[in-house]
N, C-alpha and C. Protein backbone atom coordinates (compact mmCIF):
# COMPACT_ATOMS: atom_id res chain seq x y z
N UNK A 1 -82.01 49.90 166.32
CA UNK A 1 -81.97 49.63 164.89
C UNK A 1 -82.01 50.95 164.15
N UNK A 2 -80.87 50.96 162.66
CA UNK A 2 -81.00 52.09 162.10
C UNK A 2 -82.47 52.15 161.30
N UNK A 3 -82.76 53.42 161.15
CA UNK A 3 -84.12 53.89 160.49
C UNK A 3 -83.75 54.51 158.88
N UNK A 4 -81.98 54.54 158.76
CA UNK A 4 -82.08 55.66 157.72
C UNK A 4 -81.77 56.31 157.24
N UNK A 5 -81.07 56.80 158.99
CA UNK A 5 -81.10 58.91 158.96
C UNK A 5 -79.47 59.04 158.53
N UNK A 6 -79.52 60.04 158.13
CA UNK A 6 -77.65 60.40 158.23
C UNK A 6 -76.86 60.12 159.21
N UNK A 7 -77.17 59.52 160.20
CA UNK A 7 -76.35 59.21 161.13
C UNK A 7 -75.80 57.13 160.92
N UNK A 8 -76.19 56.75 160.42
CA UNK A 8 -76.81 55.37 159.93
C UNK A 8 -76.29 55.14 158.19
N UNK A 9 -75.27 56.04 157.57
CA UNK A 9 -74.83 55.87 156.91
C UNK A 9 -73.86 55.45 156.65
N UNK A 10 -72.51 54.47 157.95
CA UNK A 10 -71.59 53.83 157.82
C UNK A 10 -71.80 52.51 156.96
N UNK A 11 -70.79 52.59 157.15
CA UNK A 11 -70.32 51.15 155.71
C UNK A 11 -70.85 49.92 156.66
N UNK A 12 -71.67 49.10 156.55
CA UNK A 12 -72.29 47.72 157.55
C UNK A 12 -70.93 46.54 156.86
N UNK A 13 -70.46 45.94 158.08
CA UNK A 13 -69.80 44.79 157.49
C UNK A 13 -70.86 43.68 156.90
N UNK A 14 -69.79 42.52 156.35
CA UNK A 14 -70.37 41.58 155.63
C UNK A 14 -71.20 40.89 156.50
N UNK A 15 -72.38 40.46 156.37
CA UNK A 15 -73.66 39.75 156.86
C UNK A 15 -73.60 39.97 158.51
N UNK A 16 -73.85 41.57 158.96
CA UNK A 16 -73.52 41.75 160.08
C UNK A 16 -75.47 41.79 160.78
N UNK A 17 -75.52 41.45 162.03
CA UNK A 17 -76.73 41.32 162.56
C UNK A 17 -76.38 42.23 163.98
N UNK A 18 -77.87 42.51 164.39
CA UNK A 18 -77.50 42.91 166.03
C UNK A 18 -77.93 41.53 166.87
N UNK A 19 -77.72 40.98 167.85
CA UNK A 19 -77.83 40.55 169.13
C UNK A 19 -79.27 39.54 168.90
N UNK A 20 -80.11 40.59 168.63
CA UNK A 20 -81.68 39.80 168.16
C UNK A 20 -81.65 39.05 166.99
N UNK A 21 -80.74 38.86 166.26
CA UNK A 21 -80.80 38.44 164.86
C UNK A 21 -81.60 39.38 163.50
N UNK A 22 -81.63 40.90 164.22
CA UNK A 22 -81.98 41.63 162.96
C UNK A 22 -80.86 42.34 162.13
N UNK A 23 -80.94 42.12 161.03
CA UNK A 23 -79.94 43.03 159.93
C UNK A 23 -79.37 44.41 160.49
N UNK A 24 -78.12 44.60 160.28
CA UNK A 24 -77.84 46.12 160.15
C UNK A 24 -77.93 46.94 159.02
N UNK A 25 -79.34 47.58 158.97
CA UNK A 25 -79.21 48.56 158.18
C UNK A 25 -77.97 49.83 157.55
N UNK A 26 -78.30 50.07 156.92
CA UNK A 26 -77.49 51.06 156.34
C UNK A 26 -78.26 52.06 155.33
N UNK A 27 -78.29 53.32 155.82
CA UNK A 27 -78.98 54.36 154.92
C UNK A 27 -78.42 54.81 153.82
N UNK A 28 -79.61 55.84 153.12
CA UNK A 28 -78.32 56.85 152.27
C UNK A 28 -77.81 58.03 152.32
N UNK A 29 -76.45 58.09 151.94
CA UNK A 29 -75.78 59.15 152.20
C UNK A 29 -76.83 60.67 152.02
N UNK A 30 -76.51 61.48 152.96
CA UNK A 30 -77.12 62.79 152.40
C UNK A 30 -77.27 63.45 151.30
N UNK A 31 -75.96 63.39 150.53
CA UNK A 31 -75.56 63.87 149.17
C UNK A 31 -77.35 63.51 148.35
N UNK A 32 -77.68 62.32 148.22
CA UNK A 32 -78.81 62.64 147.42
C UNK A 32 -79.84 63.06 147.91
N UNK A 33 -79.97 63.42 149.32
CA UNK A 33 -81.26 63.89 149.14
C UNK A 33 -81.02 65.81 149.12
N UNK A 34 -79.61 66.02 149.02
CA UNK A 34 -78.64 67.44 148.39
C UNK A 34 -79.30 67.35 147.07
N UNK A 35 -79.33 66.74 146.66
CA UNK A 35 -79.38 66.09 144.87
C UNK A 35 -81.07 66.40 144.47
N UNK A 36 -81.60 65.61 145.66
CA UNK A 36 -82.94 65.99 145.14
C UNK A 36 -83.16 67.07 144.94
N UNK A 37 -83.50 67.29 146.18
CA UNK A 37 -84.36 69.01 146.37
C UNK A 37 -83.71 70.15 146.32
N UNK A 38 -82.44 70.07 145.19
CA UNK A 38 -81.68 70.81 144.32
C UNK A 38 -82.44 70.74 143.33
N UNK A 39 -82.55 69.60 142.80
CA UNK A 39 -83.43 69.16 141.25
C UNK A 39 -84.84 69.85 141.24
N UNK A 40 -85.35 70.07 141.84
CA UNK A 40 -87.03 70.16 142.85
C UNK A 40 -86.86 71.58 142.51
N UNK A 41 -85.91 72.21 143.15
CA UNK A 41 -85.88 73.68 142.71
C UNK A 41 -85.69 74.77 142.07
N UNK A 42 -84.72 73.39 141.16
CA UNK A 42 -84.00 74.07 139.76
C UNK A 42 -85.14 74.16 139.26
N UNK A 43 -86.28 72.83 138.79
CA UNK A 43 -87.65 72.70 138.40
C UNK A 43 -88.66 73.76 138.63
N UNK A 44 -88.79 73.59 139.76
CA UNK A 44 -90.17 74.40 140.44
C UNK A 44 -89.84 76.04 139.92
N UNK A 45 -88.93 76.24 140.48
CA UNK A 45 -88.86 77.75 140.72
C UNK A 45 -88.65 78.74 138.98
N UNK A 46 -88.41 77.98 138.28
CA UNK A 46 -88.61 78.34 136.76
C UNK A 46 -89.64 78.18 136.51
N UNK A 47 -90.06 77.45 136.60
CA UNK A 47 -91.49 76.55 136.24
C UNK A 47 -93.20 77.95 136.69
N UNK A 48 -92.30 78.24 138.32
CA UNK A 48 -93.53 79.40 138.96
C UNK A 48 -93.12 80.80 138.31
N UNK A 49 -92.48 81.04 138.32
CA UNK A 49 -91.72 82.59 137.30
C UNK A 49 -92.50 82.49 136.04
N UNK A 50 -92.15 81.35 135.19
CA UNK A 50 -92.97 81.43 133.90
C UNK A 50 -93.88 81.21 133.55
N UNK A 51 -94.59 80.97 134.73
CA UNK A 51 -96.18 80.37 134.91
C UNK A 51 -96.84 81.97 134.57
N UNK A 52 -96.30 82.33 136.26
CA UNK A 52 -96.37 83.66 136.69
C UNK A 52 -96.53 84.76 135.69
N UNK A 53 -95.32 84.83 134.51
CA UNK A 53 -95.60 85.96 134.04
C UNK A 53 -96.22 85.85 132.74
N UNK A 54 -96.08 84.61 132.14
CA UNK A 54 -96.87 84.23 130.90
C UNK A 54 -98.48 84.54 130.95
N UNK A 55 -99.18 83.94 132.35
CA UNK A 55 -100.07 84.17 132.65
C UNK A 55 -100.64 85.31 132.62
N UNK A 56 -99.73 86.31 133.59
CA UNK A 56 -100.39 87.81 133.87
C UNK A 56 -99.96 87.99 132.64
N UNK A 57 -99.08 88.52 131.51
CA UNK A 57 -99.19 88.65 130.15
C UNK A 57 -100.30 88.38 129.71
N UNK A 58 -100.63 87.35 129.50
CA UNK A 58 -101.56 87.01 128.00
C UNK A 58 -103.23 86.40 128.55
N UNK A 59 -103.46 86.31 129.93
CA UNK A 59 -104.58 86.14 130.63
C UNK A 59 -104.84 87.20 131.68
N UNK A 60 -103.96 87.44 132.26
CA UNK A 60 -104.35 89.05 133.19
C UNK A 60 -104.28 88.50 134.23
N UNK A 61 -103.98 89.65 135.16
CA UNK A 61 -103.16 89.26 136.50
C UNK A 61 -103.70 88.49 137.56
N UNK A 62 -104.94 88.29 137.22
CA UNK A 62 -105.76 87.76 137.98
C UNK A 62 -105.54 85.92 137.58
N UNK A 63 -105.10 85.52 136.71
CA UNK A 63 -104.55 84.34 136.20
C UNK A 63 -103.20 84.12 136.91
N UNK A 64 -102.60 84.88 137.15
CA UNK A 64 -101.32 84.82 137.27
C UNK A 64 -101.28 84.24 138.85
N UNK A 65 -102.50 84.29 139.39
CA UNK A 65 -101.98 83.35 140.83
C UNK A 65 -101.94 82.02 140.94
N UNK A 66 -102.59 81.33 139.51
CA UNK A 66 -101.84 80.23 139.32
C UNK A 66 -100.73 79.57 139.18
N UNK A 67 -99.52 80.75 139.21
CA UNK A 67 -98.25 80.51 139.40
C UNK A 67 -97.92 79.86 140.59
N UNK A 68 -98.49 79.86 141.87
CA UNK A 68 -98.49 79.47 143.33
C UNK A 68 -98.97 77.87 143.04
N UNK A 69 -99.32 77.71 142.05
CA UNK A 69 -99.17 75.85 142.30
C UNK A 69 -98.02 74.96 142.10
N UNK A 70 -96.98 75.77 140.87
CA UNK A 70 -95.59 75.01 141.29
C UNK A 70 -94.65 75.11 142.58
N UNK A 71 -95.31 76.34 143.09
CA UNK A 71 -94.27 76.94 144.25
C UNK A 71 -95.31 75.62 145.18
N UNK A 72 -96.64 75.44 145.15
CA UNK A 72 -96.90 74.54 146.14
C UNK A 72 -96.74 73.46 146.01
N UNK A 73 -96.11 72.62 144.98
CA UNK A 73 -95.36 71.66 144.28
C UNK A 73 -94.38 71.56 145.29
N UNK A 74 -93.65 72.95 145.18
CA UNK A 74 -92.07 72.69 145.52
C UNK A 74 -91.98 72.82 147.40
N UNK A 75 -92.98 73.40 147.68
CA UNK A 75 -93.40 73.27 149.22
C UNK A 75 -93.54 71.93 149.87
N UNK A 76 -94.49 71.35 149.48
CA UNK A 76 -94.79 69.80 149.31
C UNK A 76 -93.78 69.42 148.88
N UNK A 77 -92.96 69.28 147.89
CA UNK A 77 -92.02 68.25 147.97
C UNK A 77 -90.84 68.13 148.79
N UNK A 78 -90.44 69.22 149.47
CA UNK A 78 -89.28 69.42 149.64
C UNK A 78 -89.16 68.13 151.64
N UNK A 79 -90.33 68.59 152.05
CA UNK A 79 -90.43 67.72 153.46
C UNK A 79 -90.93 66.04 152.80
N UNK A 80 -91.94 65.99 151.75
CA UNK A 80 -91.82 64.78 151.06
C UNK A 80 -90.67 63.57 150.38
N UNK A 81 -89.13 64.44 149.74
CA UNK A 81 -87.95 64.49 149.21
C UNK A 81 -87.29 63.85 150.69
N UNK A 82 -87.23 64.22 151.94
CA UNK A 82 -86.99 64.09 153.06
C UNK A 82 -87.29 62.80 153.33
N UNK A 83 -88.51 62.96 153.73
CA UNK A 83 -89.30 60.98 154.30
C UNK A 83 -89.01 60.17 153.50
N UNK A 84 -88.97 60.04 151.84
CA UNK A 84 -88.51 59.01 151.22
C UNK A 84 -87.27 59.09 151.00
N UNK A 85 -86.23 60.15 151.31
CA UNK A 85 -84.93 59.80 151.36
C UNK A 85 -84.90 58.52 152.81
N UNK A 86 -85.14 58.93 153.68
CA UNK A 86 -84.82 58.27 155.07
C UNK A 86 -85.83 56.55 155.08
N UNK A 87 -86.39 56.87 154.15
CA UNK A 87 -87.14 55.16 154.19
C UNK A 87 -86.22 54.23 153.18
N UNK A 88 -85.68 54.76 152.54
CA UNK A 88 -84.06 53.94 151.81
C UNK A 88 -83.09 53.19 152.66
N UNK A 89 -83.14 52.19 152.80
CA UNK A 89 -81.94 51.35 153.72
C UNK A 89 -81.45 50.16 152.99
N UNK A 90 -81.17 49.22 153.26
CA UNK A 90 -79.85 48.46 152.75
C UNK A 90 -79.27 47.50 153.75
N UNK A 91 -79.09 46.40 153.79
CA UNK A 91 -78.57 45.30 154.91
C UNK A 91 -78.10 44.19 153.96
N UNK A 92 -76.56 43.75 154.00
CA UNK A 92 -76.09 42.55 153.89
C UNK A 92 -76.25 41.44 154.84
N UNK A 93 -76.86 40.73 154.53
CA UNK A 93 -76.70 39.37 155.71
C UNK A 93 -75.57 38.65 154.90
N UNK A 94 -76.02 37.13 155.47
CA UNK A 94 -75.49 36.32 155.11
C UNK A 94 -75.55 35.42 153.95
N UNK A 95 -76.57 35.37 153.61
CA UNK A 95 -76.90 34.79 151.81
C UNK A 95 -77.85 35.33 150.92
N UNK A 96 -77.99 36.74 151.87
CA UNK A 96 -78.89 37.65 150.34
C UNK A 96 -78.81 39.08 151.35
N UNK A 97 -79.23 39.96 149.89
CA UNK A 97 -79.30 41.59 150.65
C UNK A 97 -80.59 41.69 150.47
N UNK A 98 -81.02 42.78 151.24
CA UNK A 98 -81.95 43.02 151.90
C UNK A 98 -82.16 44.98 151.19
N UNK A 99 -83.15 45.11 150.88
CA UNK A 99 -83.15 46.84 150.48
C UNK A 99 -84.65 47.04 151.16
N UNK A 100 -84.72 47.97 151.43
CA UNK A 100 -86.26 48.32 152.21
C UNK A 100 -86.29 49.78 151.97
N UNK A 101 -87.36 50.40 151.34
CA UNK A 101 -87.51 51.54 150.68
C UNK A 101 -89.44 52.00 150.97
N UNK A 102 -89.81 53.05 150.82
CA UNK A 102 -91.18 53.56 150.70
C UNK A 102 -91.89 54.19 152.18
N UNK A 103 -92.45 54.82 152.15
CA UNK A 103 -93.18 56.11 152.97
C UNK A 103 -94.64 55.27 153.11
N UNK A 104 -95.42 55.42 152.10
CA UNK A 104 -96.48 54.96 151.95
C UNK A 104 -96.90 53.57 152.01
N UNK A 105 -96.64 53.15 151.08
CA UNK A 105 -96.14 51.57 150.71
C UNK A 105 -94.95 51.10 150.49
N UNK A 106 -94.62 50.58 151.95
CA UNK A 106 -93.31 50.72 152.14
C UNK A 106 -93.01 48.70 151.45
N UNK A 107 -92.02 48.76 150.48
CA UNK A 107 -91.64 47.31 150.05
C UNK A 107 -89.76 47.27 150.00
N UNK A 108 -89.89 45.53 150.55
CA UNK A 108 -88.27 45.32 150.67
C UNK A 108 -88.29 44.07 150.09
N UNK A 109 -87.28 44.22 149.15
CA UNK A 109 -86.74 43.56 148.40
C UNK A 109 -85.69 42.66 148.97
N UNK A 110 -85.82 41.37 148.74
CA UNK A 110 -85.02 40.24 149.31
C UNK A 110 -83.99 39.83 147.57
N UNK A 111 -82.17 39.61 147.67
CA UNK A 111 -82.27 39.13 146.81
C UNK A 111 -80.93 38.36 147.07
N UNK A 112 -81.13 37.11 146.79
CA UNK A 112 -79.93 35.85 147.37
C UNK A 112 -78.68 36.28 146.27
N UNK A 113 -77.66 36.42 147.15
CA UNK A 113 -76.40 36.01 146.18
C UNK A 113 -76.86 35.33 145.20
N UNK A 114 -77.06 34.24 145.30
CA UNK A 114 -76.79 33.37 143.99
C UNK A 114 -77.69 33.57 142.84
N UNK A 115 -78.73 34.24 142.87
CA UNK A 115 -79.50 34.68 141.95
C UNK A 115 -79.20 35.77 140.84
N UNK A 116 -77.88 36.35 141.49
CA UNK A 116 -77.88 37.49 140.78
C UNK A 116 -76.58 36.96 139.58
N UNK A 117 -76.89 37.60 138.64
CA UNK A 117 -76.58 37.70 137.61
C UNK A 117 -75.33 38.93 137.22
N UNK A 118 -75.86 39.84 137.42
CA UNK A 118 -75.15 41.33 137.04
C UNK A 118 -75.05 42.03 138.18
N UNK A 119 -73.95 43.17 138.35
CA UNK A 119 -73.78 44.43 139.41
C UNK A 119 -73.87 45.21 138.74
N UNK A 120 -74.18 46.40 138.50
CA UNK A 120 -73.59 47.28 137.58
C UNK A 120 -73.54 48.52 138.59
N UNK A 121 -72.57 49.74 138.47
CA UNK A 121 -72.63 51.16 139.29
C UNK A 121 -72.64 51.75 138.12
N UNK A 122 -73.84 52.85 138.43
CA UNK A 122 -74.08 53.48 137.26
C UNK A 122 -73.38 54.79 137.93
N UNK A 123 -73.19 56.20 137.29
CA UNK A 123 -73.71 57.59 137.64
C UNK A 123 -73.89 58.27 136.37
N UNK A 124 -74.45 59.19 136.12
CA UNK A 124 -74.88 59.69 135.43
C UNK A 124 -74.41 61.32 135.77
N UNK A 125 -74.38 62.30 134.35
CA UNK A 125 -73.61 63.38 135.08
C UNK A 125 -74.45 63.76 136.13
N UNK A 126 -75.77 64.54 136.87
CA UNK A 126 -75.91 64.96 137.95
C UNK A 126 -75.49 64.33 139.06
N UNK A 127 -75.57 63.02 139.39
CA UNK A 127 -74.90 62.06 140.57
C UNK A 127 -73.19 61.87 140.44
N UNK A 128 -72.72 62.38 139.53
CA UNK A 128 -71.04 62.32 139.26
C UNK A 128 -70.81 63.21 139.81
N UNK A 129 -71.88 64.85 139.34
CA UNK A 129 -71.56 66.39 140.12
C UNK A 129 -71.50 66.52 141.68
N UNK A 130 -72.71 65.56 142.07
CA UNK A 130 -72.95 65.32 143.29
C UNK A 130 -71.83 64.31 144.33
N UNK A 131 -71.04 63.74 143.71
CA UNK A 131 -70.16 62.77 143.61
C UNK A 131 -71.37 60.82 144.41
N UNK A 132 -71.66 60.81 144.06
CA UNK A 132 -72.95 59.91 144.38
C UNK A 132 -72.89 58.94 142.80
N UNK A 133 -73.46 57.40 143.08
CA UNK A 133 -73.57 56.42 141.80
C UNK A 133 -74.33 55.52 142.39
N UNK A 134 -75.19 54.80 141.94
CA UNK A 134 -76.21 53.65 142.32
C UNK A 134 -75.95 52.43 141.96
N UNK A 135 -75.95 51.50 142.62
CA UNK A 135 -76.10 49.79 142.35
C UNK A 135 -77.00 49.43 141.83
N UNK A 136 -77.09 48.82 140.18
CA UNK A 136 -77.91 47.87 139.49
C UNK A 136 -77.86 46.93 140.01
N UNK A 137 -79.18 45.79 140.76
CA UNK A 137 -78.27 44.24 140.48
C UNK A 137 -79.73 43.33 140.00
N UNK A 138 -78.71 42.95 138.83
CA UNK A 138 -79.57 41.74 137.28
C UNK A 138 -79.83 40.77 138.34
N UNK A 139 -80.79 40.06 138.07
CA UNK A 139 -80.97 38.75 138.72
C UNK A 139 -81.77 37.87 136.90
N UNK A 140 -82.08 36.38 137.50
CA UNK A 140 -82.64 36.18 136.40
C UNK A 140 -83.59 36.30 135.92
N UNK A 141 -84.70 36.72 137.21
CA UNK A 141 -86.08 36.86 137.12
C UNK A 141 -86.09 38.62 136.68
N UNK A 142 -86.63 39.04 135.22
CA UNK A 142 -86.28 40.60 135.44
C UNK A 142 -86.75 41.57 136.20
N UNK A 143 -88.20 41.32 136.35
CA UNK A 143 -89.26 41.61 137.89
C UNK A 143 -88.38 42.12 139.29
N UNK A 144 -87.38 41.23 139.17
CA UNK A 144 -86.83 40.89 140.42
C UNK A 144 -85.52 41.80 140.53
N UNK A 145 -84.90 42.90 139.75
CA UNK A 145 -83.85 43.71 139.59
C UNK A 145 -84.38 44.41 140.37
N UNK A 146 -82.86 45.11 141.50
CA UNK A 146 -83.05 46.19 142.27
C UNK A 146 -82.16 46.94 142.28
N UNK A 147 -82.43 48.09 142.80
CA UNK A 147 -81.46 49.35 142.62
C UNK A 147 -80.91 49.96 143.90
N UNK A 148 -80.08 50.80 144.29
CA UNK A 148 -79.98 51.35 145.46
C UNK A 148 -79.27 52.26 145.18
N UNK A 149 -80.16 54.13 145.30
CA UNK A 149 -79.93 54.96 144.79
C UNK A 149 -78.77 55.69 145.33
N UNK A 150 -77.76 56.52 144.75
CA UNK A 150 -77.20 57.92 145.56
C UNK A 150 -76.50 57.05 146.77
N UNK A 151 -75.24 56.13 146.31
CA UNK A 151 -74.49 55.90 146.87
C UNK A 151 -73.08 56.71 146.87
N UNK A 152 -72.31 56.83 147.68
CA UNK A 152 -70.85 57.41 147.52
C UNK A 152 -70.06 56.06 146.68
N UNK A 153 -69.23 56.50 145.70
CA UNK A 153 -68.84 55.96 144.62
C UNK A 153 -68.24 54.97 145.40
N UNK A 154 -67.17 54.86 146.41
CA UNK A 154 -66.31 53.76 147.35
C UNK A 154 -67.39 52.58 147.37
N UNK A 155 -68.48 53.48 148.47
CA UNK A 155 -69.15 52.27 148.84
C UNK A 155 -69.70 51.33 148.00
N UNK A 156 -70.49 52.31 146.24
CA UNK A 156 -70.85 51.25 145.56
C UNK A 156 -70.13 50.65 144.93
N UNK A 157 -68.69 50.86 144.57
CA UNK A 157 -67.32 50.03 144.58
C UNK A 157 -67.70 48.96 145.01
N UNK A 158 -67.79 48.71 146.55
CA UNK A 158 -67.28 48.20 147.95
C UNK A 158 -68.09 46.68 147.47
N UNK A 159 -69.48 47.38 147.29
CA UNK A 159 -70.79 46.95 147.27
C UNK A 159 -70.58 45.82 145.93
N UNK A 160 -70.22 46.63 145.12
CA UNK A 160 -70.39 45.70 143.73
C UNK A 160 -69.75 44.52 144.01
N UNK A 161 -67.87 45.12 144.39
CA UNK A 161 -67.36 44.03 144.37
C UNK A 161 -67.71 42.61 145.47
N UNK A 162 -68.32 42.85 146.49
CA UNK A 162 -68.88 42.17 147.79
C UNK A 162 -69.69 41.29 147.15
N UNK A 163 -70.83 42.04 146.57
CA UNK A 163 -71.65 41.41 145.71
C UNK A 163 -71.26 40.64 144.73
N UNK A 164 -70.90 40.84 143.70
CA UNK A 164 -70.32 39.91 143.09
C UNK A 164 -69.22 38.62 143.29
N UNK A 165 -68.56 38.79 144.20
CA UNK A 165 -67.64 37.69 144.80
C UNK A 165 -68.62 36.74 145.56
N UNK A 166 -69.90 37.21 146.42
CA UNK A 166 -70.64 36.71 147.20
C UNK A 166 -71.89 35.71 146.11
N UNK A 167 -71.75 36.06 145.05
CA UNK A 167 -72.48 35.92 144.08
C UNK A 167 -71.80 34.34 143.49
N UNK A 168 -70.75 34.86 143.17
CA UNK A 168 -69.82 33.76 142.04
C UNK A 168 -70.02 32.26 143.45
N UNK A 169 -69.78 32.77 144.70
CA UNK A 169 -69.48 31.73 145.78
C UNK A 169 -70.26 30.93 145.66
N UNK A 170 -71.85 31.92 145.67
CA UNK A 170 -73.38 30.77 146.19
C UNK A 170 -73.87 30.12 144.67
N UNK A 171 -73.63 30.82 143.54
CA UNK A 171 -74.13 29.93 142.40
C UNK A 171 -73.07 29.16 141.93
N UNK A 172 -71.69 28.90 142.61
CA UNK A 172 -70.89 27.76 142.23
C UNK A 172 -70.88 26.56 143.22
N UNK A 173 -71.83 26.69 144.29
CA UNK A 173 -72.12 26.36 145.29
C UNK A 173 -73.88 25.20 144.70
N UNK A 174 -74.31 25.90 143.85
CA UNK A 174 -75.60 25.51 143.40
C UNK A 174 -75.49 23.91 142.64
């Protein structure tokens, strides 16, 4: 069974299972976790510079090693950015998708075709730069909306349209 990793990022056919009757996962592409701990460093590393010299300026240099807490920010996050990229997965079955996400408290979201309401693929400019866009999907309960981050634009194409055709089937079916 996939876990995740970049290797586990092919396209899963429609409501595909292994042998045991468990889901085929599907991870996310690398590109976002490129995305992250790009973001992480654009952040951090300004963030410790101006810590750094504002500090020794106007408190004295002996202040100024408080600059080493964004850099330990950006230390910590960068293997952190990692584990919750790879706990992101994704499985179409057969009458609902499946998303399973979290490190800590790890929660998966169950959500039936026929419940859903809306698809939407967003990107926004950093995930456009990155070439990466995420799946909205509305359901009626609003609690109950899920996302699936830092997809390659095809797949959340692929995805929307799957989804939504799979959608129109089971609530005309209702």
């Amino acid at each position: 069974m996939d876990t995740g990793s970049a290797e586990g990022t092919g396209v899963a056919g429609p409501a595909e299972e292994t042998a045991g009757g468990e889901p085929v996962w599907t991870g996310l592409p690398p590109g976002l976790l490129r995305m992250r701990r790009l973001l992480l460093v654009v952040w951090m590393v300004p963030l410790t510079a101006a810590t750094g010299v504002l500090l020794g300026l106007f408190a004295g240099t002996g202040w100024a090693a408080f600059a080493a807490l964004p850099l330990a920010v950006l230390l910590w996050g960068w293997p952190m950015l990692g584990r919750n990229w790879r706990s992101w997965r994704y499985a179409e079955r057969a009458d609902d998708l499946l998303i399973s996400r979290g490190v800590l408290w790890h929660e998966q979201t169950i959500v039936p075709y026929g419940r859903m309401q809306l698809v939407e693929v967003t990107s926004g400019p950093v995930e456009r730069y990155f070439g990466l866009a995420s799946v909205q999907l509305h359901t009626a309960a609003a609690a109950s909306d899920a996302r699936i981050p830092g997809l390659l634009p095809e797949e959340a194409e692929r995805l929307r349209d799957r989804l939504t055709e799979l959608g129109e089937a089971r609530s005309a079916g209702l």
